[in-house]
N, C-alpha and C. Protein backbone atom coordinates (compact mmCIF):
# COMPACT_ATOMS: atom_id res chain seq x y z
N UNK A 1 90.62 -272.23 78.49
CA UNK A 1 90.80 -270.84 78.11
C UNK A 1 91.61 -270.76 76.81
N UNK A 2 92.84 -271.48 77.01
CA UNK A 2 93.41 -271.73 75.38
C UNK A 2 92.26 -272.33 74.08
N UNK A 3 91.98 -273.19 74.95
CA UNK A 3 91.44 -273.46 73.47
C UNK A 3 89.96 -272.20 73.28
N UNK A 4 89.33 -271.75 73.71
CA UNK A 4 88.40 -270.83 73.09
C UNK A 4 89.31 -269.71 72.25
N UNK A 5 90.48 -269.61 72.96
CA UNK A 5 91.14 -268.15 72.28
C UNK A 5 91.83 -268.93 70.80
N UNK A 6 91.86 -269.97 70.93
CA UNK A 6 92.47 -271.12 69.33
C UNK A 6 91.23 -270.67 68.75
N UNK A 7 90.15 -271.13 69.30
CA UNK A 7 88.70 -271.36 68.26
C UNK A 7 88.35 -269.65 67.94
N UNK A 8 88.67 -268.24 68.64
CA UNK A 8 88.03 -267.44 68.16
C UNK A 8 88.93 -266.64 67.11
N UNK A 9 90.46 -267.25 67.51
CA UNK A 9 91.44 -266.70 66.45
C UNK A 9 91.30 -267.08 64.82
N UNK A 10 90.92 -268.89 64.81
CA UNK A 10 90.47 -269.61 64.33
C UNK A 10 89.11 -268.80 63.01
N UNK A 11 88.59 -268.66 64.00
CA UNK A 11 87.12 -268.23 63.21
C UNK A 11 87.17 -266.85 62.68
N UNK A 12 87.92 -266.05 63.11
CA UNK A 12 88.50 -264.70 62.53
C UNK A 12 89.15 -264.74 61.45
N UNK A 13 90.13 -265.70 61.40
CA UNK A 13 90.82 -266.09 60.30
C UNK A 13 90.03 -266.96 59.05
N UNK A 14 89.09 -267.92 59.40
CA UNK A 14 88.32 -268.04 58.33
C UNK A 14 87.75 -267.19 57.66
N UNK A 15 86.64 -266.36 58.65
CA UNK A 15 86.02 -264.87 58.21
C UNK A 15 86.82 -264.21 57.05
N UNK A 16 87.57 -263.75 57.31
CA UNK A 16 88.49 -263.11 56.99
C UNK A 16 89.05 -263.40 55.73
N UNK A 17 89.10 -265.13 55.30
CA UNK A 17 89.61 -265.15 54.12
C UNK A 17 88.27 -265.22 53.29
N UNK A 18 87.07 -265.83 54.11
CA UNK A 18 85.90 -265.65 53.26
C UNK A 18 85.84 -264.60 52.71
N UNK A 19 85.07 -263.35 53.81
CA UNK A 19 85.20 -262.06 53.41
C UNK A 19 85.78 -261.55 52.01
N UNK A 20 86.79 -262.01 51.88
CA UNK A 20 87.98 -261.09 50.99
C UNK A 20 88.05 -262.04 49.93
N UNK A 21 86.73 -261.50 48.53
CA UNK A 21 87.09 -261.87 47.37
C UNK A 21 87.00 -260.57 46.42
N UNK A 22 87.04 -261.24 45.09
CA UNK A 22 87.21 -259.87 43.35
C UNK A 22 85.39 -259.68 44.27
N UNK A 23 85.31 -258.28 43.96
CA UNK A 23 83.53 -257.90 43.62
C UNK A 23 83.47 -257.48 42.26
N UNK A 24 82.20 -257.43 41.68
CA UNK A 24 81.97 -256.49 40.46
C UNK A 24 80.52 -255.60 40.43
N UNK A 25 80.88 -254.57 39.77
CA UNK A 25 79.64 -253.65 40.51
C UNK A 25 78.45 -254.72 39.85
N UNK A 26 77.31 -253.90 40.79
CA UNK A 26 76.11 -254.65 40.46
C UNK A 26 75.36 -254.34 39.64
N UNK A 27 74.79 -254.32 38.97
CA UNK A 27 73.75 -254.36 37.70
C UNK A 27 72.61 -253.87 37.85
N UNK A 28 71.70 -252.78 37.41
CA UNK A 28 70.58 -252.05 38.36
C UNK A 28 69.29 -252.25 37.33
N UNK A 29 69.31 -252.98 36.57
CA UNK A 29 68.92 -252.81 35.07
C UNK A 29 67.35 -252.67 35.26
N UNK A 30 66.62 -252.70 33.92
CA UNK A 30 65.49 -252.47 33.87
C UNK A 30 64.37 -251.26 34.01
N UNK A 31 64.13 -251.39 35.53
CA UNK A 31 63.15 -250.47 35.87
C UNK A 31 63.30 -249.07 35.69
N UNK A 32 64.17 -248.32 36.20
CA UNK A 32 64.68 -246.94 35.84
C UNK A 32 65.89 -246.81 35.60
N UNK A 33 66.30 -245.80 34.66
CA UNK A 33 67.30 -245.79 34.56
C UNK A 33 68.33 -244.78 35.74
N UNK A 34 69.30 -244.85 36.07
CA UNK A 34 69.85 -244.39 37.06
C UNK A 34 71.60 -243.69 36.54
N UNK A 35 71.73 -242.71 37.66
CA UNK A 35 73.08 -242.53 36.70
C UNK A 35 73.84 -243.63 37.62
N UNK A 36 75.32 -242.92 37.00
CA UNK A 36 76.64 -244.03 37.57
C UNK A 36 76.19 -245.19 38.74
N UNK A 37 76.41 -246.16 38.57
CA UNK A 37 76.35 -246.88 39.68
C UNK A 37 77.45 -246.85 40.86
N UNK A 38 77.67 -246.72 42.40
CA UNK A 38 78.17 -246.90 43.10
C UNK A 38 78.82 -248.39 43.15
N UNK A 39 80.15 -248.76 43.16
CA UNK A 39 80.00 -250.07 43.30
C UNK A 39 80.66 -250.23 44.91
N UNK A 40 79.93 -251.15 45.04
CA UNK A 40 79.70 -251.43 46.96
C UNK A 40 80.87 -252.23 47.40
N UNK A 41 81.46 -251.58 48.42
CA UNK A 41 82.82 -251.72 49.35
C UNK A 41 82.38 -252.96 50.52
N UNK A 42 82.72 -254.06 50.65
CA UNK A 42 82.85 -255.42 51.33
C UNK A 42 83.83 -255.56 51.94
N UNK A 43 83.73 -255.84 53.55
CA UNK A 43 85.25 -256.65 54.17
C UNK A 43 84.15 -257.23 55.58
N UNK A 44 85.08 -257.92 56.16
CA UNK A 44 84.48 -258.72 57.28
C UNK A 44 83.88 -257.68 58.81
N UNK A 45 84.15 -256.47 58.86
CA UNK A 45 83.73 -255.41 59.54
C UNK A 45 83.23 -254.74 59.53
N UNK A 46 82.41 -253.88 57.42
CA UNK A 46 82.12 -253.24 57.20
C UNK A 46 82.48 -252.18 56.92
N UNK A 47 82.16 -251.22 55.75
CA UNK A 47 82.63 -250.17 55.49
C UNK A 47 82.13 -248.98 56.43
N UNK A 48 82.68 -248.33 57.33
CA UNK A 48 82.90 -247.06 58.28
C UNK A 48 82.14 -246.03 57.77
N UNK A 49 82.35 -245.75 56.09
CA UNK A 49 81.59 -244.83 55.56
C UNK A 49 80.51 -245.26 54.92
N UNK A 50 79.90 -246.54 54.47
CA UNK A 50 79.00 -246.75 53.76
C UNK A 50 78.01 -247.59 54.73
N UNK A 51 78.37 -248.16 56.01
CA UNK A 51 77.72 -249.51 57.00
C UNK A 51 77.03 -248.15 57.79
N UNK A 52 76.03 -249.22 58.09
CA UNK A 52 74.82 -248.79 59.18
C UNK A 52 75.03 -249.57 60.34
N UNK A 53 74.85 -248.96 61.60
CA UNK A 53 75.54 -249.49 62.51
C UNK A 53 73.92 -249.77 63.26
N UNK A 54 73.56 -251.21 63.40
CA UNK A 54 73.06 -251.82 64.15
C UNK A 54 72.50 -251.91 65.32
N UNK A 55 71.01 -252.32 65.67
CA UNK A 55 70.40 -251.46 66.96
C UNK A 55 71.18 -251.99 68.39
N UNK A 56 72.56 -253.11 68.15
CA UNK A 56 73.15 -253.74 69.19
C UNK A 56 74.91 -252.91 69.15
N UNK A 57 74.59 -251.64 67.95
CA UNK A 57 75.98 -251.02 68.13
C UNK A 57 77.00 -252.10 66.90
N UNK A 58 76.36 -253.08 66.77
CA UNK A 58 77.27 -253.69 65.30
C UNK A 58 77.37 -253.18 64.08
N UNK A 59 78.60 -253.34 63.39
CA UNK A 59 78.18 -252.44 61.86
C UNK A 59 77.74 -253.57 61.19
N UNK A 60 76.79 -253.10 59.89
CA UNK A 60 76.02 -253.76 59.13
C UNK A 60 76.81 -253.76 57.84
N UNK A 61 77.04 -254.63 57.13
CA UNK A 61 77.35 -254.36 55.62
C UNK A 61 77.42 -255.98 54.75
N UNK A 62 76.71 -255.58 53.16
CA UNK A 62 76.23 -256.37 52.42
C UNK A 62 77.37 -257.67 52.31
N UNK A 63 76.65 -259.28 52.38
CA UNK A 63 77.41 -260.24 52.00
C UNK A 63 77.67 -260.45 50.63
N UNK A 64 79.22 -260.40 50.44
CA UNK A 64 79.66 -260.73 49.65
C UNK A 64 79.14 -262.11 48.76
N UNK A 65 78.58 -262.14 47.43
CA UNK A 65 78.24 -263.34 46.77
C UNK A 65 78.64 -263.67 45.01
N UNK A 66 78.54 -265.03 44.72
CA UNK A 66 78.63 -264.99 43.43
C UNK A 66 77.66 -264.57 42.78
N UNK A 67 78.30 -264.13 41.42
CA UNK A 67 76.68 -263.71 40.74
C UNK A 67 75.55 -264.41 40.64
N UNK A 68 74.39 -263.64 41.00
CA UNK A 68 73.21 -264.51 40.33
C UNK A 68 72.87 -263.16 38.90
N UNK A 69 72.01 -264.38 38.30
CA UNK A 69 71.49 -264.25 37.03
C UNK A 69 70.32 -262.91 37.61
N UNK A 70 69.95 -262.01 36.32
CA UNK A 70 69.06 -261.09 36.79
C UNK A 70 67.81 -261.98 35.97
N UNK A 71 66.74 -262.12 36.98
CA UNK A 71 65.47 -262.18 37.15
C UNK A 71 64.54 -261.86 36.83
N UNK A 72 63.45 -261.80 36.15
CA UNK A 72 62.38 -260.69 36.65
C UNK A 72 61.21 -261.67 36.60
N UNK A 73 59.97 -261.50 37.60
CA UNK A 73 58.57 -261.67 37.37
C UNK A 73 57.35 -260.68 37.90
N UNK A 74 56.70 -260.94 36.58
CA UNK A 74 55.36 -260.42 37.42
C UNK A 74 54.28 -260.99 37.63
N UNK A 75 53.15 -260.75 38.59
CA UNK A 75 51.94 -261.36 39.23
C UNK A 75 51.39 -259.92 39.41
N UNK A 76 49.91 -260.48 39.78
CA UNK A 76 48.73 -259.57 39.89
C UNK A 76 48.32 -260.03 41.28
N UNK A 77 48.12 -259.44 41.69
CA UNK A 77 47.65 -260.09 43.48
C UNK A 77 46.72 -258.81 44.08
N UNK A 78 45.90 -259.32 44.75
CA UNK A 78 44.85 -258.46 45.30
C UNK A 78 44.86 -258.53 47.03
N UNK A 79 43.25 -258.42 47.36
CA UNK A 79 43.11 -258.49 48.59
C UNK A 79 43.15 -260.18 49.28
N UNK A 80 43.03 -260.92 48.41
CA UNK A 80 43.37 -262.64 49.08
C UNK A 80 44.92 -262.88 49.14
N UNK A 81 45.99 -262.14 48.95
CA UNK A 81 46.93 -261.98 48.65
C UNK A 81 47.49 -263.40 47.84
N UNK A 82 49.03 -263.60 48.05
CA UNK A 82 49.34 -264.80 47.03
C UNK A 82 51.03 -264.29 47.38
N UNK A 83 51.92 -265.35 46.38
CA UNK A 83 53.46 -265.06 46.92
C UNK A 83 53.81 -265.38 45.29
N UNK A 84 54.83 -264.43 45.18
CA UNK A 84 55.92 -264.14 43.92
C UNK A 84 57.17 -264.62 44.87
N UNK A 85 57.47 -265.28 42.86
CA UNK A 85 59.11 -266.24 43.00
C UNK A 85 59.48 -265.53 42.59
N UNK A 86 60.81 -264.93 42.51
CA UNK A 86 61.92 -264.48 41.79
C UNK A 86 63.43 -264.76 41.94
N UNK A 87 63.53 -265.65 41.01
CA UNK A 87 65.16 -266.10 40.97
C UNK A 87 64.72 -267.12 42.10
N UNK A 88 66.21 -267.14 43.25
CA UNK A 88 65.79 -267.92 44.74
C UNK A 88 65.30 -267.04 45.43
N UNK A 89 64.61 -266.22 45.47
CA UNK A 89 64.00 -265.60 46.16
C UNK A 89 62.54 -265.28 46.15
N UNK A 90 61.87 -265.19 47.51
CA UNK A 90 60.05 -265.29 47.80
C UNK A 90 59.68 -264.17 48.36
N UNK A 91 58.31 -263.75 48.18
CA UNK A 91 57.27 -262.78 48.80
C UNK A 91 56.17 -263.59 48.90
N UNK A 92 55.86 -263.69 50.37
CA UNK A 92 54.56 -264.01 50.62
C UNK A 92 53.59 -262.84 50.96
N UNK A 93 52.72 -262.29 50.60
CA UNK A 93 51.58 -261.42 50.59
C UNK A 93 51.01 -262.16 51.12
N UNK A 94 50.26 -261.62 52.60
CA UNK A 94 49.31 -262.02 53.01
C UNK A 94 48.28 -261.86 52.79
N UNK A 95 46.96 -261.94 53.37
CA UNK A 95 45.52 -261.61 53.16
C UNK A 95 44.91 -260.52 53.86
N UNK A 96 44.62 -259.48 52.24
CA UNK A 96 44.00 -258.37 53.63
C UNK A 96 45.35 -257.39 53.42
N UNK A 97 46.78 -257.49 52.69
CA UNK A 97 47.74 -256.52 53.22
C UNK A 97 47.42 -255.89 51.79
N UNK A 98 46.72 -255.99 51.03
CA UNK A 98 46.68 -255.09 49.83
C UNK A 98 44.86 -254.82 49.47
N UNK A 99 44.55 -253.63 49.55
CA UNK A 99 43.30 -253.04 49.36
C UNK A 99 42.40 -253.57 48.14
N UNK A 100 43.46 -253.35 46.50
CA UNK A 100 42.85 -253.58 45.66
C UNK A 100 43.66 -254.45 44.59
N UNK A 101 43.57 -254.72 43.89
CA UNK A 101 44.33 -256.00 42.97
C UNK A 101 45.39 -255.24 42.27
N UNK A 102 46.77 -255.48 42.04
CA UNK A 102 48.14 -254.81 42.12
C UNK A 102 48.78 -255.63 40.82
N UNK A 103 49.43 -255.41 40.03
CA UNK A 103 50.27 -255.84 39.41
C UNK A 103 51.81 -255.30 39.87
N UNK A 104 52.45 -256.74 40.14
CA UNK A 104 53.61 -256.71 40.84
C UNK A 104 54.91 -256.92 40.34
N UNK A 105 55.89 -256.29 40.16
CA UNK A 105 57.45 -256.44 39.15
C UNK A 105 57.99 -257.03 40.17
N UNK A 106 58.96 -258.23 40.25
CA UNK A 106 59.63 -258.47 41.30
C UNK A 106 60.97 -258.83 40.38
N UNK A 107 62.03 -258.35 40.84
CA UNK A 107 63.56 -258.05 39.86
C UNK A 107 64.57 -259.07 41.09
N UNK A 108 65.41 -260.31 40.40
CA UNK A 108 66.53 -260.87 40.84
C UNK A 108 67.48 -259.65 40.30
N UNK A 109 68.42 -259.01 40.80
CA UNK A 109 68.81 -258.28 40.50
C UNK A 109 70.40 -258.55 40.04
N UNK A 110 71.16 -258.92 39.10
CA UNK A 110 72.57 -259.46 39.41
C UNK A 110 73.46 -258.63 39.83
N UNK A 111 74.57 -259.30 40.19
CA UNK A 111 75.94 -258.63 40.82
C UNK A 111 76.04 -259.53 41.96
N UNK A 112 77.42 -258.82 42.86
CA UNK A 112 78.20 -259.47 44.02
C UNK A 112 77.63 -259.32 45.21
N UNK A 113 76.33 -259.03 45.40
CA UNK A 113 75.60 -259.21 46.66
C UNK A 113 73.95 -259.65 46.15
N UNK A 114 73.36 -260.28 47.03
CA UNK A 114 71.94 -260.95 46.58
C UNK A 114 70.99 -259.94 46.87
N UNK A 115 70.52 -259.22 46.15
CA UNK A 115 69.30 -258.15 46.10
C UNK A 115 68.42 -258.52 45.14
N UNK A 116 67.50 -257.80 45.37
CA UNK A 116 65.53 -257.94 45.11
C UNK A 116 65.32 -256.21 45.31
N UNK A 117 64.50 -256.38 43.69
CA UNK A 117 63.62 -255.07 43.49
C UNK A 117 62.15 -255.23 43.46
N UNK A 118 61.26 -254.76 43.99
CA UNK A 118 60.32 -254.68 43.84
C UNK A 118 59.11 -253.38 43.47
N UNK A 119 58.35 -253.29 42.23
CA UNK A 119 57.77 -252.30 41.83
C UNK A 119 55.98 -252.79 41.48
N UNK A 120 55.13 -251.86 42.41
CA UNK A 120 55.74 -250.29 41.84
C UNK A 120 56.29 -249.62 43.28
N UNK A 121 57.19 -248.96 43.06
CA UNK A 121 58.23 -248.41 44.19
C UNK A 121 57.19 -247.66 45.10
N UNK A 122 57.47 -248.12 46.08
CA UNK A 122 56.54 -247.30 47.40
C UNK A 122 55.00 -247.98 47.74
N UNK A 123 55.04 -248.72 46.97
CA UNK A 123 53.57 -249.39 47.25
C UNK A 123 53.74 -250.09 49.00
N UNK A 124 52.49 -249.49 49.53
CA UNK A 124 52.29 -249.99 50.93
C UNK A 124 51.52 -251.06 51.61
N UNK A 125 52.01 -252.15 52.28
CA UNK A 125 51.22 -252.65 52.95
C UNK A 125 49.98 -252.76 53.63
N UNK A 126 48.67 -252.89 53.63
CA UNK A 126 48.18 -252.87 55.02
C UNK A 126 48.50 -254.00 56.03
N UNK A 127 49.03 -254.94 55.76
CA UNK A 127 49.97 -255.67 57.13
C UNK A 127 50.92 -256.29 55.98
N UNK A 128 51.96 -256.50 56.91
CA UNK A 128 53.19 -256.53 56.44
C UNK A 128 53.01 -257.88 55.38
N UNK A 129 54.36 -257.99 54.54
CA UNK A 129 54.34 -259.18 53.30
C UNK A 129 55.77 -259.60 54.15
N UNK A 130 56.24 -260.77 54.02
CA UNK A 130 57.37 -261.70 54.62
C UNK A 130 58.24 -262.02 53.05
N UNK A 131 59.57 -261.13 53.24
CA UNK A 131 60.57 -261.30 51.69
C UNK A 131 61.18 -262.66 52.18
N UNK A 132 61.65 -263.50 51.94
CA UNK A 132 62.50 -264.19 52.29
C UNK A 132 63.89 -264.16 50.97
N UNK A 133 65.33 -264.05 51.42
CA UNK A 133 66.14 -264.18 50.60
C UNK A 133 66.91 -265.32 51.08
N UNK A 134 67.63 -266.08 50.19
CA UNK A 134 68.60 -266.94 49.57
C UNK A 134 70.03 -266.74 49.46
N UNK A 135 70.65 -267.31 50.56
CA UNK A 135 72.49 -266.58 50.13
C UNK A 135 73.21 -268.05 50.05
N UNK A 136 72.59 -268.91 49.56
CA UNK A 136 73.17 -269.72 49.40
C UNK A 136 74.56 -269.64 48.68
N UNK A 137 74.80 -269.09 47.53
CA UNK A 137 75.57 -268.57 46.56
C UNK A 137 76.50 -267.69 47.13
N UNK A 138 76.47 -266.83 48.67
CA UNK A 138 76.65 -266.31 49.10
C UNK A 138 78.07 -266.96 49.98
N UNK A 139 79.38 -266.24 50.47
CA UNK A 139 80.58 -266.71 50.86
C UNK A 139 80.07 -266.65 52.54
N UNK A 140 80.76 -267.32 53.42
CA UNK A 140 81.01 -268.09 54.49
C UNK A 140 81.24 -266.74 55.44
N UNK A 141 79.67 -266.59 56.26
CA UNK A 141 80.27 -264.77 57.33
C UNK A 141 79.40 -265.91 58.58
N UNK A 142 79.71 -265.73 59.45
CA UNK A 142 79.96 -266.60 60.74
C UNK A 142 79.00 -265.50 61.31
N UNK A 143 78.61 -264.76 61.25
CA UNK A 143 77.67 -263.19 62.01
C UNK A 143 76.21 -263.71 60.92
N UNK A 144 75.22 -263.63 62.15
CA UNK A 144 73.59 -263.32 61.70
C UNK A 144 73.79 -263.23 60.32
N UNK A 145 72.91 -263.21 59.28
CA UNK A 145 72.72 -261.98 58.49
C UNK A 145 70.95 -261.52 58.46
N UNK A 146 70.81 -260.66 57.88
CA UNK A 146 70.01 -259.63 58.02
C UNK A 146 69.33 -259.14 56.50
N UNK A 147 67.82 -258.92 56.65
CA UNK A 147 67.80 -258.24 55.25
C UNK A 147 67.69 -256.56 55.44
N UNK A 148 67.63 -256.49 54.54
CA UNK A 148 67.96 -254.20 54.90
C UNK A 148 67.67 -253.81 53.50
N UNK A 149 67.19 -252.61 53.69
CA UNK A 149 66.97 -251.84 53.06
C UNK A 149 67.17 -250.84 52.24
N UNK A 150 67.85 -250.90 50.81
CA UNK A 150 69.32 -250.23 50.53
C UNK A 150 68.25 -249.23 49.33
N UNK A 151 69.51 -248.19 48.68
CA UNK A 151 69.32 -247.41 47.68
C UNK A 151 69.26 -248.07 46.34
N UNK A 152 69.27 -247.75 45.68
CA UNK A 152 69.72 -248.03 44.05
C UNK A 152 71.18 -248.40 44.03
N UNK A 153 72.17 -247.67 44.71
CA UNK A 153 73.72 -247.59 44.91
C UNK A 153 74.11 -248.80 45.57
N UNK A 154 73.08 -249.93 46.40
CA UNK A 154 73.16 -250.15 47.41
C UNK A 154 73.53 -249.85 48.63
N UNK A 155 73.32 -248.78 48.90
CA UNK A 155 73.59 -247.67 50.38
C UNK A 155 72.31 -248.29 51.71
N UNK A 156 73.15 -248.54 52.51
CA UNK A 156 71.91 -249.31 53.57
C UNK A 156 71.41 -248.03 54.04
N UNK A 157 69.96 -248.19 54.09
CA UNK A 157 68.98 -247.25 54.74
C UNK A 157 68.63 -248.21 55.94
N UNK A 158 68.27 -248.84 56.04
CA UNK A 158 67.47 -249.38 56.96
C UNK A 158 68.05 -251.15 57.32
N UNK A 159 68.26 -251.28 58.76
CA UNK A 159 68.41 -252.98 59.15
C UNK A 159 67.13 -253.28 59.67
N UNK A 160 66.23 -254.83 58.94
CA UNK A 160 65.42 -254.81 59.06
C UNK A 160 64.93 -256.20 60.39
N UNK A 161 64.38 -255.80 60.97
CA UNK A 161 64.13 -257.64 62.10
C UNK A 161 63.90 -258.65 61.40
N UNK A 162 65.13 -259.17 61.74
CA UNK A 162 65.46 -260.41 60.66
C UNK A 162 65.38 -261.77 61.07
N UNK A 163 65.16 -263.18 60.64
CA UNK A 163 64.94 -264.30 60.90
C UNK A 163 66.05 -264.99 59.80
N UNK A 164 67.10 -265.35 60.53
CA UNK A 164 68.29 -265.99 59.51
C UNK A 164 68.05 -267.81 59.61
N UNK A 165 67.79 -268.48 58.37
CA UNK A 165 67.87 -269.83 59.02
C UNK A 165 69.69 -270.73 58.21
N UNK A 166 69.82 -270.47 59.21
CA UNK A 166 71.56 -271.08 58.54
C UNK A 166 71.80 -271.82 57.86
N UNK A 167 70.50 -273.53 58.36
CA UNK A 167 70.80 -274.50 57.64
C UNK A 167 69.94 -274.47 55.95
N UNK A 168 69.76 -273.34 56.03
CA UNK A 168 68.54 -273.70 54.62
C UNK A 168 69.25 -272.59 53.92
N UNK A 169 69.77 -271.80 54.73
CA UNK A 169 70.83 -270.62 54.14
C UNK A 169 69.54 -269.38 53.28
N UNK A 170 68.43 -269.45 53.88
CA UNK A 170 68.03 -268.10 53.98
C UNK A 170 67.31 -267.02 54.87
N UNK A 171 67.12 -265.93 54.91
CA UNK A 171 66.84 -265.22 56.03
C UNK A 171 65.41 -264.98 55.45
N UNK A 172 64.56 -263.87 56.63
CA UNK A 172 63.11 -264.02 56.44
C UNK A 172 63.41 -262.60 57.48
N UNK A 173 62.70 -261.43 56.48
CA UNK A 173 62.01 -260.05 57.40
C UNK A 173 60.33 -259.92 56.79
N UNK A 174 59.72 -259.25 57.77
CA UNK A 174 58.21 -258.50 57.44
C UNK A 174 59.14 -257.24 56.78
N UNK A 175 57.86 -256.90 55.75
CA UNK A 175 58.17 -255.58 54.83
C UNK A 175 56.67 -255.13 54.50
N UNK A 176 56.85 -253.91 54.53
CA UNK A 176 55.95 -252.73 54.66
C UNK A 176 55.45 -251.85 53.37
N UNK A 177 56.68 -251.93 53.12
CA UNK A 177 56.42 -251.28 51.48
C UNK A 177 57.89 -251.76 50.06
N UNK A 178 57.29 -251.16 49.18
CA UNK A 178 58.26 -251.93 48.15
C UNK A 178 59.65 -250.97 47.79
N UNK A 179 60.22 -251.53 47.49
CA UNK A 179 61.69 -250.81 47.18
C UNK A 179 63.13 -251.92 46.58
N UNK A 180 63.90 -251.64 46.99
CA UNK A 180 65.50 -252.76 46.60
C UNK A 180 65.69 -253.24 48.17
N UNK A 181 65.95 -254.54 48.14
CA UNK A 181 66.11 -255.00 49.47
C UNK A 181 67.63 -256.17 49.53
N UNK A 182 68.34 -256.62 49.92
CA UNK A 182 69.86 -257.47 49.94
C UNK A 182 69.87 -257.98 51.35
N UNK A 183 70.76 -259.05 51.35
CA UNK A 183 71.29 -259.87 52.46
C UNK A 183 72.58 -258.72 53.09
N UNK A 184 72.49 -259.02 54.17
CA UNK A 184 73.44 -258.19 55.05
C UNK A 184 74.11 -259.03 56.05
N UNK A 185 75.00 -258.59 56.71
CA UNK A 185 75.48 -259.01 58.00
C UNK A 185 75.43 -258.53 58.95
């Protein structure tokens, strides 16, 4: 009994110093222009006013990371579908999830959390495309993480069913349509 309450005090206290580094707002560049940027509030619990609270009652909020470089590619992909790289990050398009042949923007986006833009904004699936993101670069959170579905501000809209693989250090959701997407916890 001691020792689990060593190991969970333990692991709180790592969290905790992970958690807690400098952020700098994030960078929205390119595609539209937007006013002021929000810059996004990080701690090991989540922000109260900005976190989405989780279909298990957990709060959700973006992992803290070092910068990555901003990104961009594009591809043309149709109905045989095909997968876009961007930065460390993948879209696999399946076959059959797009009607007619698409030219696709896919944005590494920089700043202190790992996000992906994808345009043209709102474009829909007919069966889902699989994002996979990269947090390698990303600081030490002991909780799942998750990809989700944020604003321009990074404001979480949506936690998405997520597939985290720890040892490869990236996660994997189905996605439906295009928008800004980030690693979460």
């Amino acid at each position: 009994m001691k020792w689990s309450r060593r190991f969970t005090t333990l692991a709180l206290v790592f969290a905790l110093a992970a958690g807690v580094s400098c952020t700098t707002s994030d960078s929205t560049a390119p595609l539209a222009p937007s006013s002021e940027q929000e810059t996004p509030s990080f701690g090991l619990i989540g922000d109260l006013t900005g976190a989405v609270v989780g279909t298990l009652g957990t709060v959700t909020d973006l992992v803290t990371c070092s910068q990555q470089p901003y990104a961009i590619t594009t591809a043309t992909i149709g109905p045989k579908g095909g997968q876009i790289n961007v930065g460390t990050h993948q879209l696999d398009i399946p076959k059959d999830a797009l009607s007619s042949v698409v030219t696709i923007t896919a944005e590494q986006v920089s700043g202190s959390t790992n996000s992906v833009r994808f345009s043209p904004e709102g474009l829909r699936f007919n069966r889902p495309a699989q994002l996979t993101l990269n947090y390698g670069n990303c600081g030490l959170v002991l909780l799942q993480k998750k990809i989700v579905f944020t604003s321009e501000k990074l404001k979480i809209l949506e936690v998405l069913g997520s597939f985290d693989l720890f040892r490869s250090k990236t996660v994997t959701a189905p996605i439906d349509h295009f928008s800004r997407y980030a690693v979460a916890y």
